[in-house]
N, C-alpha and C. Protein backbone atom coordinates (compact mmCIF):
# COMPACT_ATOMS: atom_id res chain seq x y z
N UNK A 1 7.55 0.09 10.30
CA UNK A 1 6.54 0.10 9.24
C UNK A 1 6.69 1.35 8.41
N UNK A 2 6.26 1.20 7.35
CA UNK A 2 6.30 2.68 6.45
C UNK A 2 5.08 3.71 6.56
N UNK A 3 5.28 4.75 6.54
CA UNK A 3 4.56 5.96 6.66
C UNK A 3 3.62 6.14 6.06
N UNK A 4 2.39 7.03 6.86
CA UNK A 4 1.46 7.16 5.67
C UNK A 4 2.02 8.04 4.35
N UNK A 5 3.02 8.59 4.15
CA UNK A 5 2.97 9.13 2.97
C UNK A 5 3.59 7.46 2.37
N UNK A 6 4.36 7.10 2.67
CA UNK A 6 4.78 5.87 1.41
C UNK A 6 3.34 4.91 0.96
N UNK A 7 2.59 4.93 2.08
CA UNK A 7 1.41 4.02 1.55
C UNK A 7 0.84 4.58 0.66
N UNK A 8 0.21 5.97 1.17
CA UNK A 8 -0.76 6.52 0.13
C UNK A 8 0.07 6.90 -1.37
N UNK A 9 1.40 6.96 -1.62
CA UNK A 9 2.25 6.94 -2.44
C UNK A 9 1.80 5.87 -3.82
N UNK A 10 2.27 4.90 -2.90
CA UNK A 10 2.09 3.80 -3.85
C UNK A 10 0.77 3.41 -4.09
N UNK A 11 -0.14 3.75 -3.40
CA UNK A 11 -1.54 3.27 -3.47
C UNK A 11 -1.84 4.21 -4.86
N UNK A 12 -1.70 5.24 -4.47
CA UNK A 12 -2.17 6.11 -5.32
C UNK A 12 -1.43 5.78 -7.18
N UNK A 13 -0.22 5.62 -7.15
CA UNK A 13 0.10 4.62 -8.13
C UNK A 13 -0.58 3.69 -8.73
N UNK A 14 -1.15 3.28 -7.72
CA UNK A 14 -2.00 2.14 -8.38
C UNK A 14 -3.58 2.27 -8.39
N UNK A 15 -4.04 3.58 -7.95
CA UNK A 15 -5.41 4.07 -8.54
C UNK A 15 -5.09 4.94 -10.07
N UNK A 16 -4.48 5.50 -10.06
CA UNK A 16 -3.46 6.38 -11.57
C UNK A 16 -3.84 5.17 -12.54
N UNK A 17 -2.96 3.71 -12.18
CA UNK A 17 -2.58 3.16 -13.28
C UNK A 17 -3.80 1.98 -13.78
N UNK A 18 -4.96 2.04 -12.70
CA UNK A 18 -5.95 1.31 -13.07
C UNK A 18 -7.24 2.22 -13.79
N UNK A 19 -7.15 2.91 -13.41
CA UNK A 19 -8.19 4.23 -13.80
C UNK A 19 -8.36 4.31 -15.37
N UNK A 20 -9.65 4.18 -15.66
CA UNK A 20 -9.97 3.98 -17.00
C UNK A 20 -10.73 5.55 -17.51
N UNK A 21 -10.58 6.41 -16.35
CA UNK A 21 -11.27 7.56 -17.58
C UNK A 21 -10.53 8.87 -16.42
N UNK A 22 -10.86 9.76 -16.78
CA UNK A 22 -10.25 11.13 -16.07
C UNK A 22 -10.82 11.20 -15.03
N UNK A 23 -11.90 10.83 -14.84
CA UNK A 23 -12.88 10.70 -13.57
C UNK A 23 -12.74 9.94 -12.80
N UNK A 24 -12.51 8.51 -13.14
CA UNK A 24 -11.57 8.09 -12.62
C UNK A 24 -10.45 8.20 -11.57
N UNK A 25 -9.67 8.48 -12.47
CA UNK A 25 -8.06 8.92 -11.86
C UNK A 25 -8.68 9.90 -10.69
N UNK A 26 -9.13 11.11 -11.19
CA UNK A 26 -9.93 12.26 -10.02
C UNK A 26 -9.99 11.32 -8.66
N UNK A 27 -11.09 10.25 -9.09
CA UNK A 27 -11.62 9.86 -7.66
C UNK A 27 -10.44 8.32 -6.79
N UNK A 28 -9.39 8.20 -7.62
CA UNK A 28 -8.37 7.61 -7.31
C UNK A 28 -7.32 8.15 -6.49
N UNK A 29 -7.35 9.51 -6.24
CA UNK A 29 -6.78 10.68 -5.59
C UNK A 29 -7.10 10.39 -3.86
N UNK A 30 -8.86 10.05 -4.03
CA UNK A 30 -9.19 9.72 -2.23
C UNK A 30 -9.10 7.99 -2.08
N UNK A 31 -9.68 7.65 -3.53
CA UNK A 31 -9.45 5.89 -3.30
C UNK A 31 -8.69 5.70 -2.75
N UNK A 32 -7.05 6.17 -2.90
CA UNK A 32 -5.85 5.76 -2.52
C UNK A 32 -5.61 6.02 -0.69
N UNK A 33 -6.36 6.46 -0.33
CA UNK A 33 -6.51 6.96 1.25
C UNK A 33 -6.66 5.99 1.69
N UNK A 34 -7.45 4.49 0.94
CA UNK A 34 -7.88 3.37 1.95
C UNK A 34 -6.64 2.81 2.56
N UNK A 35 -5.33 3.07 1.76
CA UNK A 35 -4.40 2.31 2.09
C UNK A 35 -4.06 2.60 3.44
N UNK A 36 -4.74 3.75 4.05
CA UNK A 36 -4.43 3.86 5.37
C UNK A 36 -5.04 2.95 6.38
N UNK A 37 -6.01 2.25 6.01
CA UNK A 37 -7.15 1.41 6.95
C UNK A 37 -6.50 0.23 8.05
N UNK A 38 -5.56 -0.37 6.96
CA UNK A 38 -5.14 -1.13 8.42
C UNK A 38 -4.55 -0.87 9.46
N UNK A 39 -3.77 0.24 9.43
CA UNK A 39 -3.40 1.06 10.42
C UNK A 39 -4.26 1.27 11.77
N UNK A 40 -6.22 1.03 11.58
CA UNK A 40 -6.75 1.46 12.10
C UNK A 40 -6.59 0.33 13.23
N UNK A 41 -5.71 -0.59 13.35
CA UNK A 41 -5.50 -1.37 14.48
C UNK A 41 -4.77 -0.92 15.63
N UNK A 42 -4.38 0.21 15.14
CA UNK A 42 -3.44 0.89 16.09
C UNK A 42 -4.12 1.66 17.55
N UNK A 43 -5.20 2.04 17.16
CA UNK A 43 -6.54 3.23 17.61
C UNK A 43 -7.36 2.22 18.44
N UNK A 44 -7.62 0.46 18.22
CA UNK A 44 -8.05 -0.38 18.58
C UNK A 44 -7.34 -0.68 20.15
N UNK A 45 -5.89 -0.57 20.41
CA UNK A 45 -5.28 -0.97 21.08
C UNK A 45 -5.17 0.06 22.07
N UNK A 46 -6.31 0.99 22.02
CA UNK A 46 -6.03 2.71 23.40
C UNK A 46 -7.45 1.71 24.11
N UNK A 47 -7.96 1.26 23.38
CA UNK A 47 -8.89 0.68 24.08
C UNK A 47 -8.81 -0.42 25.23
N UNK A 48 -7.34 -0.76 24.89
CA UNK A 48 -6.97 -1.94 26.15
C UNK A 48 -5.55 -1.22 26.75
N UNK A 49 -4.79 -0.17 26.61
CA UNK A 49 -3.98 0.59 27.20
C UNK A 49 -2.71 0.16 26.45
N UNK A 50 -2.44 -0.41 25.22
CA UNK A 50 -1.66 -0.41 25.04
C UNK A 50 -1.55 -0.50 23.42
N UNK A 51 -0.74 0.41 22.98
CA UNK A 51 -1.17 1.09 21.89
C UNK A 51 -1.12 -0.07 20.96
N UNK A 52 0.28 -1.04 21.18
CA UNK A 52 0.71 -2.43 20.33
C UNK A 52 -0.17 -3.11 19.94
N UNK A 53 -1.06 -3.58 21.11
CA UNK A 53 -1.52 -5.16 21.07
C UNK A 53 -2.00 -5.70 19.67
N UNK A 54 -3.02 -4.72 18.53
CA UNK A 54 -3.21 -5.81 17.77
C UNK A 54 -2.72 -5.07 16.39
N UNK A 55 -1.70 -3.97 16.28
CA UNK A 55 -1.01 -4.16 15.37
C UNK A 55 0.07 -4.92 14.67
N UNK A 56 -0.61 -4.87 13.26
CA UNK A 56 0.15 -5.85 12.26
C UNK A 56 -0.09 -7.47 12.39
N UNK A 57 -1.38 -7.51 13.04
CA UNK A 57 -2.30 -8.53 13.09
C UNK A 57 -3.28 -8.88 12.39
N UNK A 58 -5.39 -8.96 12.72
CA UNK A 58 -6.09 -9.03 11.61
C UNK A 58 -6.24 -8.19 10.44
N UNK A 59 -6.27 -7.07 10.44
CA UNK A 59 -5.78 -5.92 10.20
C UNK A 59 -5.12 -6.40 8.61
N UNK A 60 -3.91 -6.29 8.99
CA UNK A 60 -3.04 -6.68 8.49
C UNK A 60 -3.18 -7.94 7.66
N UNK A 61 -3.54 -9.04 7.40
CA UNK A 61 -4.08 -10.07 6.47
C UNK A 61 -5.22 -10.17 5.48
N UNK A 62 -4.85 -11.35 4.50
CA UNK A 62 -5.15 -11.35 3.17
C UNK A 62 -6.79 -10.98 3.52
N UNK A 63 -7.13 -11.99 4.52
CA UNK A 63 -8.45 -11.80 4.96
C UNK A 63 -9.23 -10.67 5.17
N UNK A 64 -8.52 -10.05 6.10
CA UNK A 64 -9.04 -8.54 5.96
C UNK A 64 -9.11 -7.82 4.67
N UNK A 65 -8.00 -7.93 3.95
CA UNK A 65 -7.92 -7.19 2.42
C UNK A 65 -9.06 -7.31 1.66
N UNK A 66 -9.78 -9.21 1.55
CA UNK A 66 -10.61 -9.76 1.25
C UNK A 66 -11.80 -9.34 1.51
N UNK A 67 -12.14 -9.06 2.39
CA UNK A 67 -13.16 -8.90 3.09
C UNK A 67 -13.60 -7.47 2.81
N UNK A 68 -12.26 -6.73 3.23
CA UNK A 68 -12.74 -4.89 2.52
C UNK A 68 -12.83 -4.47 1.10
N UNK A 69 -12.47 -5.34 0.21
CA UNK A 69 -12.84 -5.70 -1.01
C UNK A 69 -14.38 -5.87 -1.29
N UNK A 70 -14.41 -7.44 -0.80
CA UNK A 70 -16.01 -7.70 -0.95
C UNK A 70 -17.24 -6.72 0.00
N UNK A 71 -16.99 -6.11 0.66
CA UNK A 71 -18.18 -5.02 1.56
C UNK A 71 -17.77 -3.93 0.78
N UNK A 72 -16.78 -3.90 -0.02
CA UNK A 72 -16.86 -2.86 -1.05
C UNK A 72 -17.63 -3.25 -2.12
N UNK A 73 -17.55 -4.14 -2.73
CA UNK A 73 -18.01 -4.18 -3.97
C UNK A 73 -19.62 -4.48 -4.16
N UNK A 74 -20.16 -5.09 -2.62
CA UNK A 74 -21.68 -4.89 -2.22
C UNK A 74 -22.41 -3.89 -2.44
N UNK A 75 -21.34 -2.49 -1.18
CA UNK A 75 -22.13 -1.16 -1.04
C UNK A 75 -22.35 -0.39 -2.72
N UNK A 76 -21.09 -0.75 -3.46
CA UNK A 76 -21.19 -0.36 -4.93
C UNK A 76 -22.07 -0.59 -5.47
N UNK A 77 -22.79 -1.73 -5.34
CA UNK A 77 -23.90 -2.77 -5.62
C UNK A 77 -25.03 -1.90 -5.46
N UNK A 78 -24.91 -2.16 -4.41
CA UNK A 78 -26.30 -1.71 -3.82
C UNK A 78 -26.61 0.02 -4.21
N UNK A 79 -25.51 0.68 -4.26
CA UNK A 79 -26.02 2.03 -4.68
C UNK A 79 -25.52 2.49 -5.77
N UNK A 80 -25.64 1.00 -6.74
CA UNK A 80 -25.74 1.42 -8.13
C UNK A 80 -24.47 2.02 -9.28
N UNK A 81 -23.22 2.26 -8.14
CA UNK A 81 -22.41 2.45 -8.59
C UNK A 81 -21.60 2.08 -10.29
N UNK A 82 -20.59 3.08 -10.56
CA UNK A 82 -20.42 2.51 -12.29
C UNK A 82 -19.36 1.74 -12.41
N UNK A 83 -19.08 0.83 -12.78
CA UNK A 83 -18.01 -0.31 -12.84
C UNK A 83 -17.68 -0.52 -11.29
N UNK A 84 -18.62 -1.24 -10.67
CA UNK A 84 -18.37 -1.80 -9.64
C UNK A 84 -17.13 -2.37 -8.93
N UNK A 85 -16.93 -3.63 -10.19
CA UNK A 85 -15.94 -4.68 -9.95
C UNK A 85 -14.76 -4.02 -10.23
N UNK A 86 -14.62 -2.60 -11.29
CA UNK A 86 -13.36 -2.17 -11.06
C UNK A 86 -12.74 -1.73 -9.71
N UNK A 87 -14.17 -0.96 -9.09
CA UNK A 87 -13.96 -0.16 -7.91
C UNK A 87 -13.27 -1.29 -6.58
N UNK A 88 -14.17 -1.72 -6.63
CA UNK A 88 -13.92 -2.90 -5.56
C UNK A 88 -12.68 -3.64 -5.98
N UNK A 89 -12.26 -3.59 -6.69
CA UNK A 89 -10.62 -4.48 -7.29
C UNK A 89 -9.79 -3.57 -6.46
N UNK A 90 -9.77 -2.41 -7.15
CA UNK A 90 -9.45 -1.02 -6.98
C UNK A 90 -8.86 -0.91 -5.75
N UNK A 91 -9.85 -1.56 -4.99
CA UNK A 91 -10.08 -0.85 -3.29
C UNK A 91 -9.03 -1.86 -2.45
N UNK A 92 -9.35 -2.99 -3.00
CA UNK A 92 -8.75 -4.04 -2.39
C UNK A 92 -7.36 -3.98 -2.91
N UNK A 93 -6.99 -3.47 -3.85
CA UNK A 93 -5.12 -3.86 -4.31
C UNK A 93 -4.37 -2.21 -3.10
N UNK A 94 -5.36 -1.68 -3.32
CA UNK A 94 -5.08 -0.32 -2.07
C UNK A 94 -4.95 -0.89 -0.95
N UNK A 95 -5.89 -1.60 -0.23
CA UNK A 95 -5.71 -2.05 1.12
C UNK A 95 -4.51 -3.52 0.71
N UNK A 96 -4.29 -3.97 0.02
CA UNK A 96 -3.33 -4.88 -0.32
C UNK A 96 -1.90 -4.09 -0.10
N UNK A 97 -2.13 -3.28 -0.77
CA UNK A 97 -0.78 -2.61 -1.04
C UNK A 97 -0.14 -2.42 0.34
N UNK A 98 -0.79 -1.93 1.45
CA UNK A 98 -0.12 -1.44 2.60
C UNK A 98 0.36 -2.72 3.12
N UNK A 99 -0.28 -3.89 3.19
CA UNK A 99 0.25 -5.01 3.47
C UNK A 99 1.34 -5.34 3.08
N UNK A 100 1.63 -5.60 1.73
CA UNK A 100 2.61 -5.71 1.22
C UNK A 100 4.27 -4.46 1.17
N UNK A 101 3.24 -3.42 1.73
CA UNK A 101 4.76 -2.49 1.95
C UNK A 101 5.13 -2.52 3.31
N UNK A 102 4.17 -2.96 4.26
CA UNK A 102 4.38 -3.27 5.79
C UNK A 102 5.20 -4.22 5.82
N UNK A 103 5.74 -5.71 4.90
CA UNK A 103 6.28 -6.71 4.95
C UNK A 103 7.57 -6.44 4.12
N UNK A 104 7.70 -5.31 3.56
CA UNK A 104 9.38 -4.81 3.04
C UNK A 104 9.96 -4.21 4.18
N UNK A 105 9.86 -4.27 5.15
CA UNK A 105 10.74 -3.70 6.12
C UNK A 105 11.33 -4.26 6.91
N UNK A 106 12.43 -4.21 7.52
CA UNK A 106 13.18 -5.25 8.36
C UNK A 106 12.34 -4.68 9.77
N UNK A 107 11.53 -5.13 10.68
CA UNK A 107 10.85 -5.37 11.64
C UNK A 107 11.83 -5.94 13.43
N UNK A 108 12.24 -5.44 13.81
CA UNK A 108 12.78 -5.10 14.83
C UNK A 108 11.56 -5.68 16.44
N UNK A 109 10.87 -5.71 15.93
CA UNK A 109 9.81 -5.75 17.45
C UNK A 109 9.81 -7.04 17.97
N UNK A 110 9.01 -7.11 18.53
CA UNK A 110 8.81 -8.72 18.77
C UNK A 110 7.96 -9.45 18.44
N UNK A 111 7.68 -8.84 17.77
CA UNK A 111 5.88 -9.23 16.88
C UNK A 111 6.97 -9.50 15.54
N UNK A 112 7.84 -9.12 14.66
CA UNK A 112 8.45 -9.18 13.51
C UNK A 112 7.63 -9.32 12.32
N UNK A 113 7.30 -8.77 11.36
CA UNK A 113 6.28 -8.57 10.46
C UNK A 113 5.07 -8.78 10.63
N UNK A 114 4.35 -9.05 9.71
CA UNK A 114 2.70 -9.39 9.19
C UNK A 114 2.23 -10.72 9.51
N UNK A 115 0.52 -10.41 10.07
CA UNK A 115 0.24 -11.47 10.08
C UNK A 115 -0.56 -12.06 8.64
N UNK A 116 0.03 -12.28 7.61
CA UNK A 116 -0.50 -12.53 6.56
C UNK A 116 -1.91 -13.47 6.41
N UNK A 117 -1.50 -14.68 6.91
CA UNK A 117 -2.45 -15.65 6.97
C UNK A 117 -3.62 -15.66 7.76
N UNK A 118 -3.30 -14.38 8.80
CA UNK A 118 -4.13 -14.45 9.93
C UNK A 118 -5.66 -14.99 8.89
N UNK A 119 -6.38 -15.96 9.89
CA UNK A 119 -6.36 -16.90 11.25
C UNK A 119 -5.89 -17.78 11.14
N UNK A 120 -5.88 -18.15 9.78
CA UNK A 120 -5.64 -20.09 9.56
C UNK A 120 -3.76 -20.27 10.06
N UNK A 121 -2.86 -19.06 9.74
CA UNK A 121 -1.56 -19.04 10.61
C UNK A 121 -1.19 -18.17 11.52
N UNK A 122 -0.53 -18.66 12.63
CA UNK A 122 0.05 -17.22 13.20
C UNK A 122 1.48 -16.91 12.81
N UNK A 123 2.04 -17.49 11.42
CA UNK A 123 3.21 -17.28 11.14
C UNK A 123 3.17 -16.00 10.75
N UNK A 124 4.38 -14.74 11.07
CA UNK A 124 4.20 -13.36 10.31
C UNK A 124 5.31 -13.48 9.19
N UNK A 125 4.98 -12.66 8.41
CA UNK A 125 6.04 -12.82 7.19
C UNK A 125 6.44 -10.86 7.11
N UNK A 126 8.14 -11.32 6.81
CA UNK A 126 8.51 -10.19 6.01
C UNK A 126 9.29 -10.41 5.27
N UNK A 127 9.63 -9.52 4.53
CA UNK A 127 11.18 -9.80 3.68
C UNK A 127 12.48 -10.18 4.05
N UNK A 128 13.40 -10.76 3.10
CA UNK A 128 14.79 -10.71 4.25
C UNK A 128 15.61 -9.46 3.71
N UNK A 129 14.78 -8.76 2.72
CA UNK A 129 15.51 -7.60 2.02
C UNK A 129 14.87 -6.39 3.09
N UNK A 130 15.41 -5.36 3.63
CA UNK A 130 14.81 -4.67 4.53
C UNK A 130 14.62 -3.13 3.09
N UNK A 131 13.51 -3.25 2.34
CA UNK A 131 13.35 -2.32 1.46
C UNK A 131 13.14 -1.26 2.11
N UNK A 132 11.64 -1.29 2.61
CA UNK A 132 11.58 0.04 3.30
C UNK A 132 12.09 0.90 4.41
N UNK A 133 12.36 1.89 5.01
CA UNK A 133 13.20 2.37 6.33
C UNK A 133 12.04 1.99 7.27
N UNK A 134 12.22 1.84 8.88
CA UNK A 134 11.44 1.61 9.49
C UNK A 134 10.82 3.35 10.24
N UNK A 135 10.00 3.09 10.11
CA UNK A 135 9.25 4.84 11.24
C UNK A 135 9.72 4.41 12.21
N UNK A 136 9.51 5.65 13.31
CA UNK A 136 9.06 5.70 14.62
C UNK A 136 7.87 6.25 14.69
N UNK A 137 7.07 5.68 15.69
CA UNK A 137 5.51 5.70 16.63
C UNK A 137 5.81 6.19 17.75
N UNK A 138 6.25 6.18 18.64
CA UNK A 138 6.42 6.59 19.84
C UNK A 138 6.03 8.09 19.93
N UNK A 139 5.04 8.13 20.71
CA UNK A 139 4.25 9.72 20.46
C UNK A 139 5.61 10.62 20.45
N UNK A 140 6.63 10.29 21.32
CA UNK A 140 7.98 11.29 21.44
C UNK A 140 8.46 11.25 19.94
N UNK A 141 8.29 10.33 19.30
CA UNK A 141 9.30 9.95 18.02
C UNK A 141 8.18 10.85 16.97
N UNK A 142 7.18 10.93 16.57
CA UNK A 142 6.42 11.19 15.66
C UNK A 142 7.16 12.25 15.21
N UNK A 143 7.50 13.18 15.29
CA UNK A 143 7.64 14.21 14.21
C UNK A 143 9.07 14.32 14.65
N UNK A 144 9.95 13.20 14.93
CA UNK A 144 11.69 13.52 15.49
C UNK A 144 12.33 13.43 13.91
N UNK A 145 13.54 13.44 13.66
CA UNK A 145 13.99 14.03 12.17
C UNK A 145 14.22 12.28 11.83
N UNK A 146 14.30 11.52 12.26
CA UNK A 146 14.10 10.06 12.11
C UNK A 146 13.28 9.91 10.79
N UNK A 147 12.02 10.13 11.41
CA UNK A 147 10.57 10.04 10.58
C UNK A 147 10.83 10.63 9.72
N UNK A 148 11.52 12.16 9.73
CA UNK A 148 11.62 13.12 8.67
C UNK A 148 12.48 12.82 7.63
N UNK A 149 13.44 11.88 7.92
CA UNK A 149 14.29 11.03 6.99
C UNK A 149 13.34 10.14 6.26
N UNK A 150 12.84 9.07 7.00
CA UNK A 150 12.21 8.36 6.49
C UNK A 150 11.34 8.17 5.25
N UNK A 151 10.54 9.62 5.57
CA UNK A 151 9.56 9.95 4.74
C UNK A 151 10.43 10.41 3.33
N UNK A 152 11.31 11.14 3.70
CA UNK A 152 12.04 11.83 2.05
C UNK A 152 12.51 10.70 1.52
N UNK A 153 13.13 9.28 2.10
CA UNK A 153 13.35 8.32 1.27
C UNK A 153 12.35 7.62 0.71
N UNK A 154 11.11 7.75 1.08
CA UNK A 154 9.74 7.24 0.87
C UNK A 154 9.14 8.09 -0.70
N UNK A 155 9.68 9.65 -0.41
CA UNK A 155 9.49 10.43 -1.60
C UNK A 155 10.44 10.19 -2.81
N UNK A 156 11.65 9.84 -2.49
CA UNK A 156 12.35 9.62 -2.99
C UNK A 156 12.35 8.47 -4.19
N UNK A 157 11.58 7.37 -3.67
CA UNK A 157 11.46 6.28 -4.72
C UNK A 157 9.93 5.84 -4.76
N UNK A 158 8.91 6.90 -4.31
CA UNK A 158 7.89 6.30 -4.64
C UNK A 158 7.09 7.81 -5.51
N UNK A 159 7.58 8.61 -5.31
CA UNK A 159 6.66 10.28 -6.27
C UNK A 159 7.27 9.64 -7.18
N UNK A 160 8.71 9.22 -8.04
CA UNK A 160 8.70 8.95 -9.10
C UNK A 160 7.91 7.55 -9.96
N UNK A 161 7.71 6.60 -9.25
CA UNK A 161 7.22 5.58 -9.26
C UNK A 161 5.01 6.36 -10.05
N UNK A 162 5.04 7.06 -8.56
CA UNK A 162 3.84 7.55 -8.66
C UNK A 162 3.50 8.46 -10.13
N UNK A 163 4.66 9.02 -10.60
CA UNK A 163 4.67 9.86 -11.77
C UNK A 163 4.84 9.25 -12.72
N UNK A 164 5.21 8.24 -12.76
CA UNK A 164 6.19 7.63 -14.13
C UNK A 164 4.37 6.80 -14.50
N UNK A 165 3.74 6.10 -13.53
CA UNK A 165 2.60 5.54 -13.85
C UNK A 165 1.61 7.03 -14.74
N UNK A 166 1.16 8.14 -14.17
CA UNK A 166 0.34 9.13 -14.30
C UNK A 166 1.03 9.59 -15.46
N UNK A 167 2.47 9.17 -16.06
CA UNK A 167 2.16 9.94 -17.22
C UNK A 167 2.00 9.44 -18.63
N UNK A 168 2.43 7.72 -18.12
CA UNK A 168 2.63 6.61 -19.17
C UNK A 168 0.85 6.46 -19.27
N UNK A 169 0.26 6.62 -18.36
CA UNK A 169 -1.34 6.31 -18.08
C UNK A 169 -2.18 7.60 -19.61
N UNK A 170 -1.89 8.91 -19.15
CA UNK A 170 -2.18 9.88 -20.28
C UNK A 170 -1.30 10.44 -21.59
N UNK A 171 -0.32 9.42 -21.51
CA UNK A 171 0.14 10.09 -22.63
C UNK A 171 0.18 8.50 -23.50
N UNK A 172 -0.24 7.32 -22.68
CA UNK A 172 -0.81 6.23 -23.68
C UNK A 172 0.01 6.01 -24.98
N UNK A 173 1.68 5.84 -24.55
CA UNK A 173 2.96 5.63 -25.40
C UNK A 173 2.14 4.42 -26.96
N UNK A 174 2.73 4.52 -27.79
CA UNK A 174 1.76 3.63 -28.97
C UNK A 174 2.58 2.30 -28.46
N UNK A 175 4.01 2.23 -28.03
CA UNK A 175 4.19 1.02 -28.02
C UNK A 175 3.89 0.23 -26.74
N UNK A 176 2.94 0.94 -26.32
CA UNK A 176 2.15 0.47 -24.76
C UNK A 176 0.62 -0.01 -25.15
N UNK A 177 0.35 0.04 -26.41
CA UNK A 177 -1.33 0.17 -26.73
C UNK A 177 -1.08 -1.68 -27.16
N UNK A 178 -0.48 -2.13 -26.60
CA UNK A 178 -0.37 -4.04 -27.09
C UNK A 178 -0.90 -4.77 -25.67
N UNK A 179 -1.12 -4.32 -24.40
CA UNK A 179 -1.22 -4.45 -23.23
C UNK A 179 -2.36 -3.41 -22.79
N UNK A 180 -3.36 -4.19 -21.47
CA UNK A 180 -4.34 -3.75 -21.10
C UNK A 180 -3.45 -2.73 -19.90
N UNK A 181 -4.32 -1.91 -19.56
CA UNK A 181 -3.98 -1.22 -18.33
C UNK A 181 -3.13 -2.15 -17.06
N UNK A 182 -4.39 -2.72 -16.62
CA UNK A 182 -3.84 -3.14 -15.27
C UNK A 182 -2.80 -4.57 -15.41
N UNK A 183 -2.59 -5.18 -16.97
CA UNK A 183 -1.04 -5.50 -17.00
C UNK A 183 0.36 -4.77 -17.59
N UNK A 184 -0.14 -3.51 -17.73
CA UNK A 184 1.12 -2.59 -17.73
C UNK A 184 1.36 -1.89 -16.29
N UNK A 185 0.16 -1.93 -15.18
CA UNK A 185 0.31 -1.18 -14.13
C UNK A 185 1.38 -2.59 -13.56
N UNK A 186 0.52 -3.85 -13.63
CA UNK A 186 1.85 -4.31 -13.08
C UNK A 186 3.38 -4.55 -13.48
N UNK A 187 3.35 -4.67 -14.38
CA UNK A 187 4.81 -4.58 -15.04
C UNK A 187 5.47 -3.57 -14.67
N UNK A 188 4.88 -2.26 -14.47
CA UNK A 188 5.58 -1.02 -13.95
C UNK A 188 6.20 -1.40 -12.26
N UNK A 189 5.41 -1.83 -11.91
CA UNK A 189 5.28 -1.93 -10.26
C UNK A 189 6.36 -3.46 -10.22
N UNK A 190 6.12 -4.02 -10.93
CA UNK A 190 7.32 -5.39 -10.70
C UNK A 190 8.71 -4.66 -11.17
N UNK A 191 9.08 -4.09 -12.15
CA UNK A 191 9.99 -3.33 -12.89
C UNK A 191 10.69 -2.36 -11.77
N UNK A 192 9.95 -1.83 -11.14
CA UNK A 192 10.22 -0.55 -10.55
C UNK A 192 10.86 -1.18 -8.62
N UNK A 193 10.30 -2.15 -8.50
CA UNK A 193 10.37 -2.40 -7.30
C UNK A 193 11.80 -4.03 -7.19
N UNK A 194 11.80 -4.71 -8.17
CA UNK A 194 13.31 -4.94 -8.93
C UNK A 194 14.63 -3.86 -9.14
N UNK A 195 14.27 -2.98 -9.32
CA UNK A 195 15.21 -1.65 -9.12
C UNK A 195 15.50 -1.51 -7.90
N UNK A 196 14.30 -1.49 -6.97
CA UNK A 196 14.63 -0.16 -5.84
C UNK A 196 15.06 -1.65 -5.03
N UNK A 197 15.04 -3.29 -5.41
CA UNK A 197 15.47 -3.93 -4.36
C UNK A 197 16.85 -4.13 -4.77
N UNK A 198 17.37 -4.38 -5.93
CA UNK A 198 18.70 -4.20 -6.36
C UNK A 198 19.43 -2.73 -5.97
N UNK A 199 18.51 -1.72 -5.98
CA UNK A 199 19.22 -0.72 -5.30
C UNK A 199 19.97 -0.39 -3.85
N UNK A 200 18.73 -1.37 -3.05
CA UNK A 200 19.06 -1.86 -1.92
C UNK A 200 20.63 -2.36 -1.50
N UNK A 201 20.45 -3.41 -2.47
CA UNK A 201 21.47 -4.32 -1.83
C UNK A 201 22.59 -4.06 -2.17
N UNK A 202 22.76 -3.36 -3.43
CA UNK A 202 23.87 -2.25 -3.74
C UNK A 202 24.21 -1.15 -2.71
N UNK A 203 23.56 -0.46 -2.06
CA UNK A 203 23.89 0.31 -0.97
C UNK A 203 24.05 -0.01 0.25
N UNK A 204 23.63 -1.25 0.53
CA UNK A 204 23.24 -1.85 1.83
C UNK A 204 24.41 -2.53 1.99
């Protein structure tokens, strides 16, 4: 799976490129932290002795994404918050995002990717392109130069990714003013991730 720096990477990319005012962007800085949440299945599994059991499971699906979306966009609700439905979009393409970068990786375990569909399938899905490098978890592995690789290839194609959004976002190119925000954020993110999979397969 990819690291918390590649998640919060790209997440954060995509609080930058939805962000409609400076204040905004500011509070898109911690927004982008949610992308760590499904992870929290990991912390679930000390509870039954084994760290595996329900990672890259509920966690991990549309459902869940769904769901932390909508109990987002309630509590917004309820305490009045300003552009709600941005926030809560917001929140959910963050917790989306890790999903979707958990399923670029060639998956080795025996579990082999995501449970996307979870409940209605137990089929897991990943790519057959192995985009991202895989970590190591293994409390021995955490900080071995493995990871430390990992992560610089993670910096490697996602700080620019992350920059190229933050500066096209404030410096608001004129021949970008024909397109709303969040369909130039995706065009960047389809554009950019067409690269880094052709880059792939060129090196690979």
């Amino acid at each position: 799976m990819a690291t918390p720096v590649g998640h919060y990477l790209v997440a954060l990319a995509i609080t930058q490129g939805l962000a409609g005012s400076t204040k905004e962007r500011k509070q898109g800085v911690v927004l982008a932290a949610a992308s760590l949440l499904p992870d929290l299945d990991l912390v679930a599994g000390l509870y039954v002795g084994d760290f595996w059991a329900y990672h890259r499971a509920a966690s991990h699906s549309l459902t869940a994404a769904l769901a932390f979306g909508l109990v987002a966009l309630l509590a917004l609700l309820l305490f009045r918050a300003r552009r709600p439905v941005y926030a809560a979009t917001t929140l959910f393409l963050v917790y989306f995002s890790h999903l979707a970068l958990d399923s670029m990786m060639l998956d080795s375990s025996s579990k082999g990717g995501i449970a996307l569909l979870w409940p209605w399938l137990d089929t897991r899905f990943q790519t057959p392109i192995p985009l991202v490098p895989t970590g190591r978890y293994q409390l021995s592995e955490v900080l071995s130069l493995a990871n430390a690789a990992v992560v610089l290839w993670e910096a490697v194609v996602f700080v620019p990714l992350a920059a190229l959004v933050v500066t096209l976002r404030q410096g608001d190119a004129p021949w970008l003013r024909a397109f709303s925000w969040p369909r130039k954020t995706a065009w960047i993110f389809a554009s950019w991730f067409a690269v880094a999979v052709l880059a792939t397969l060129a090196l690979g």
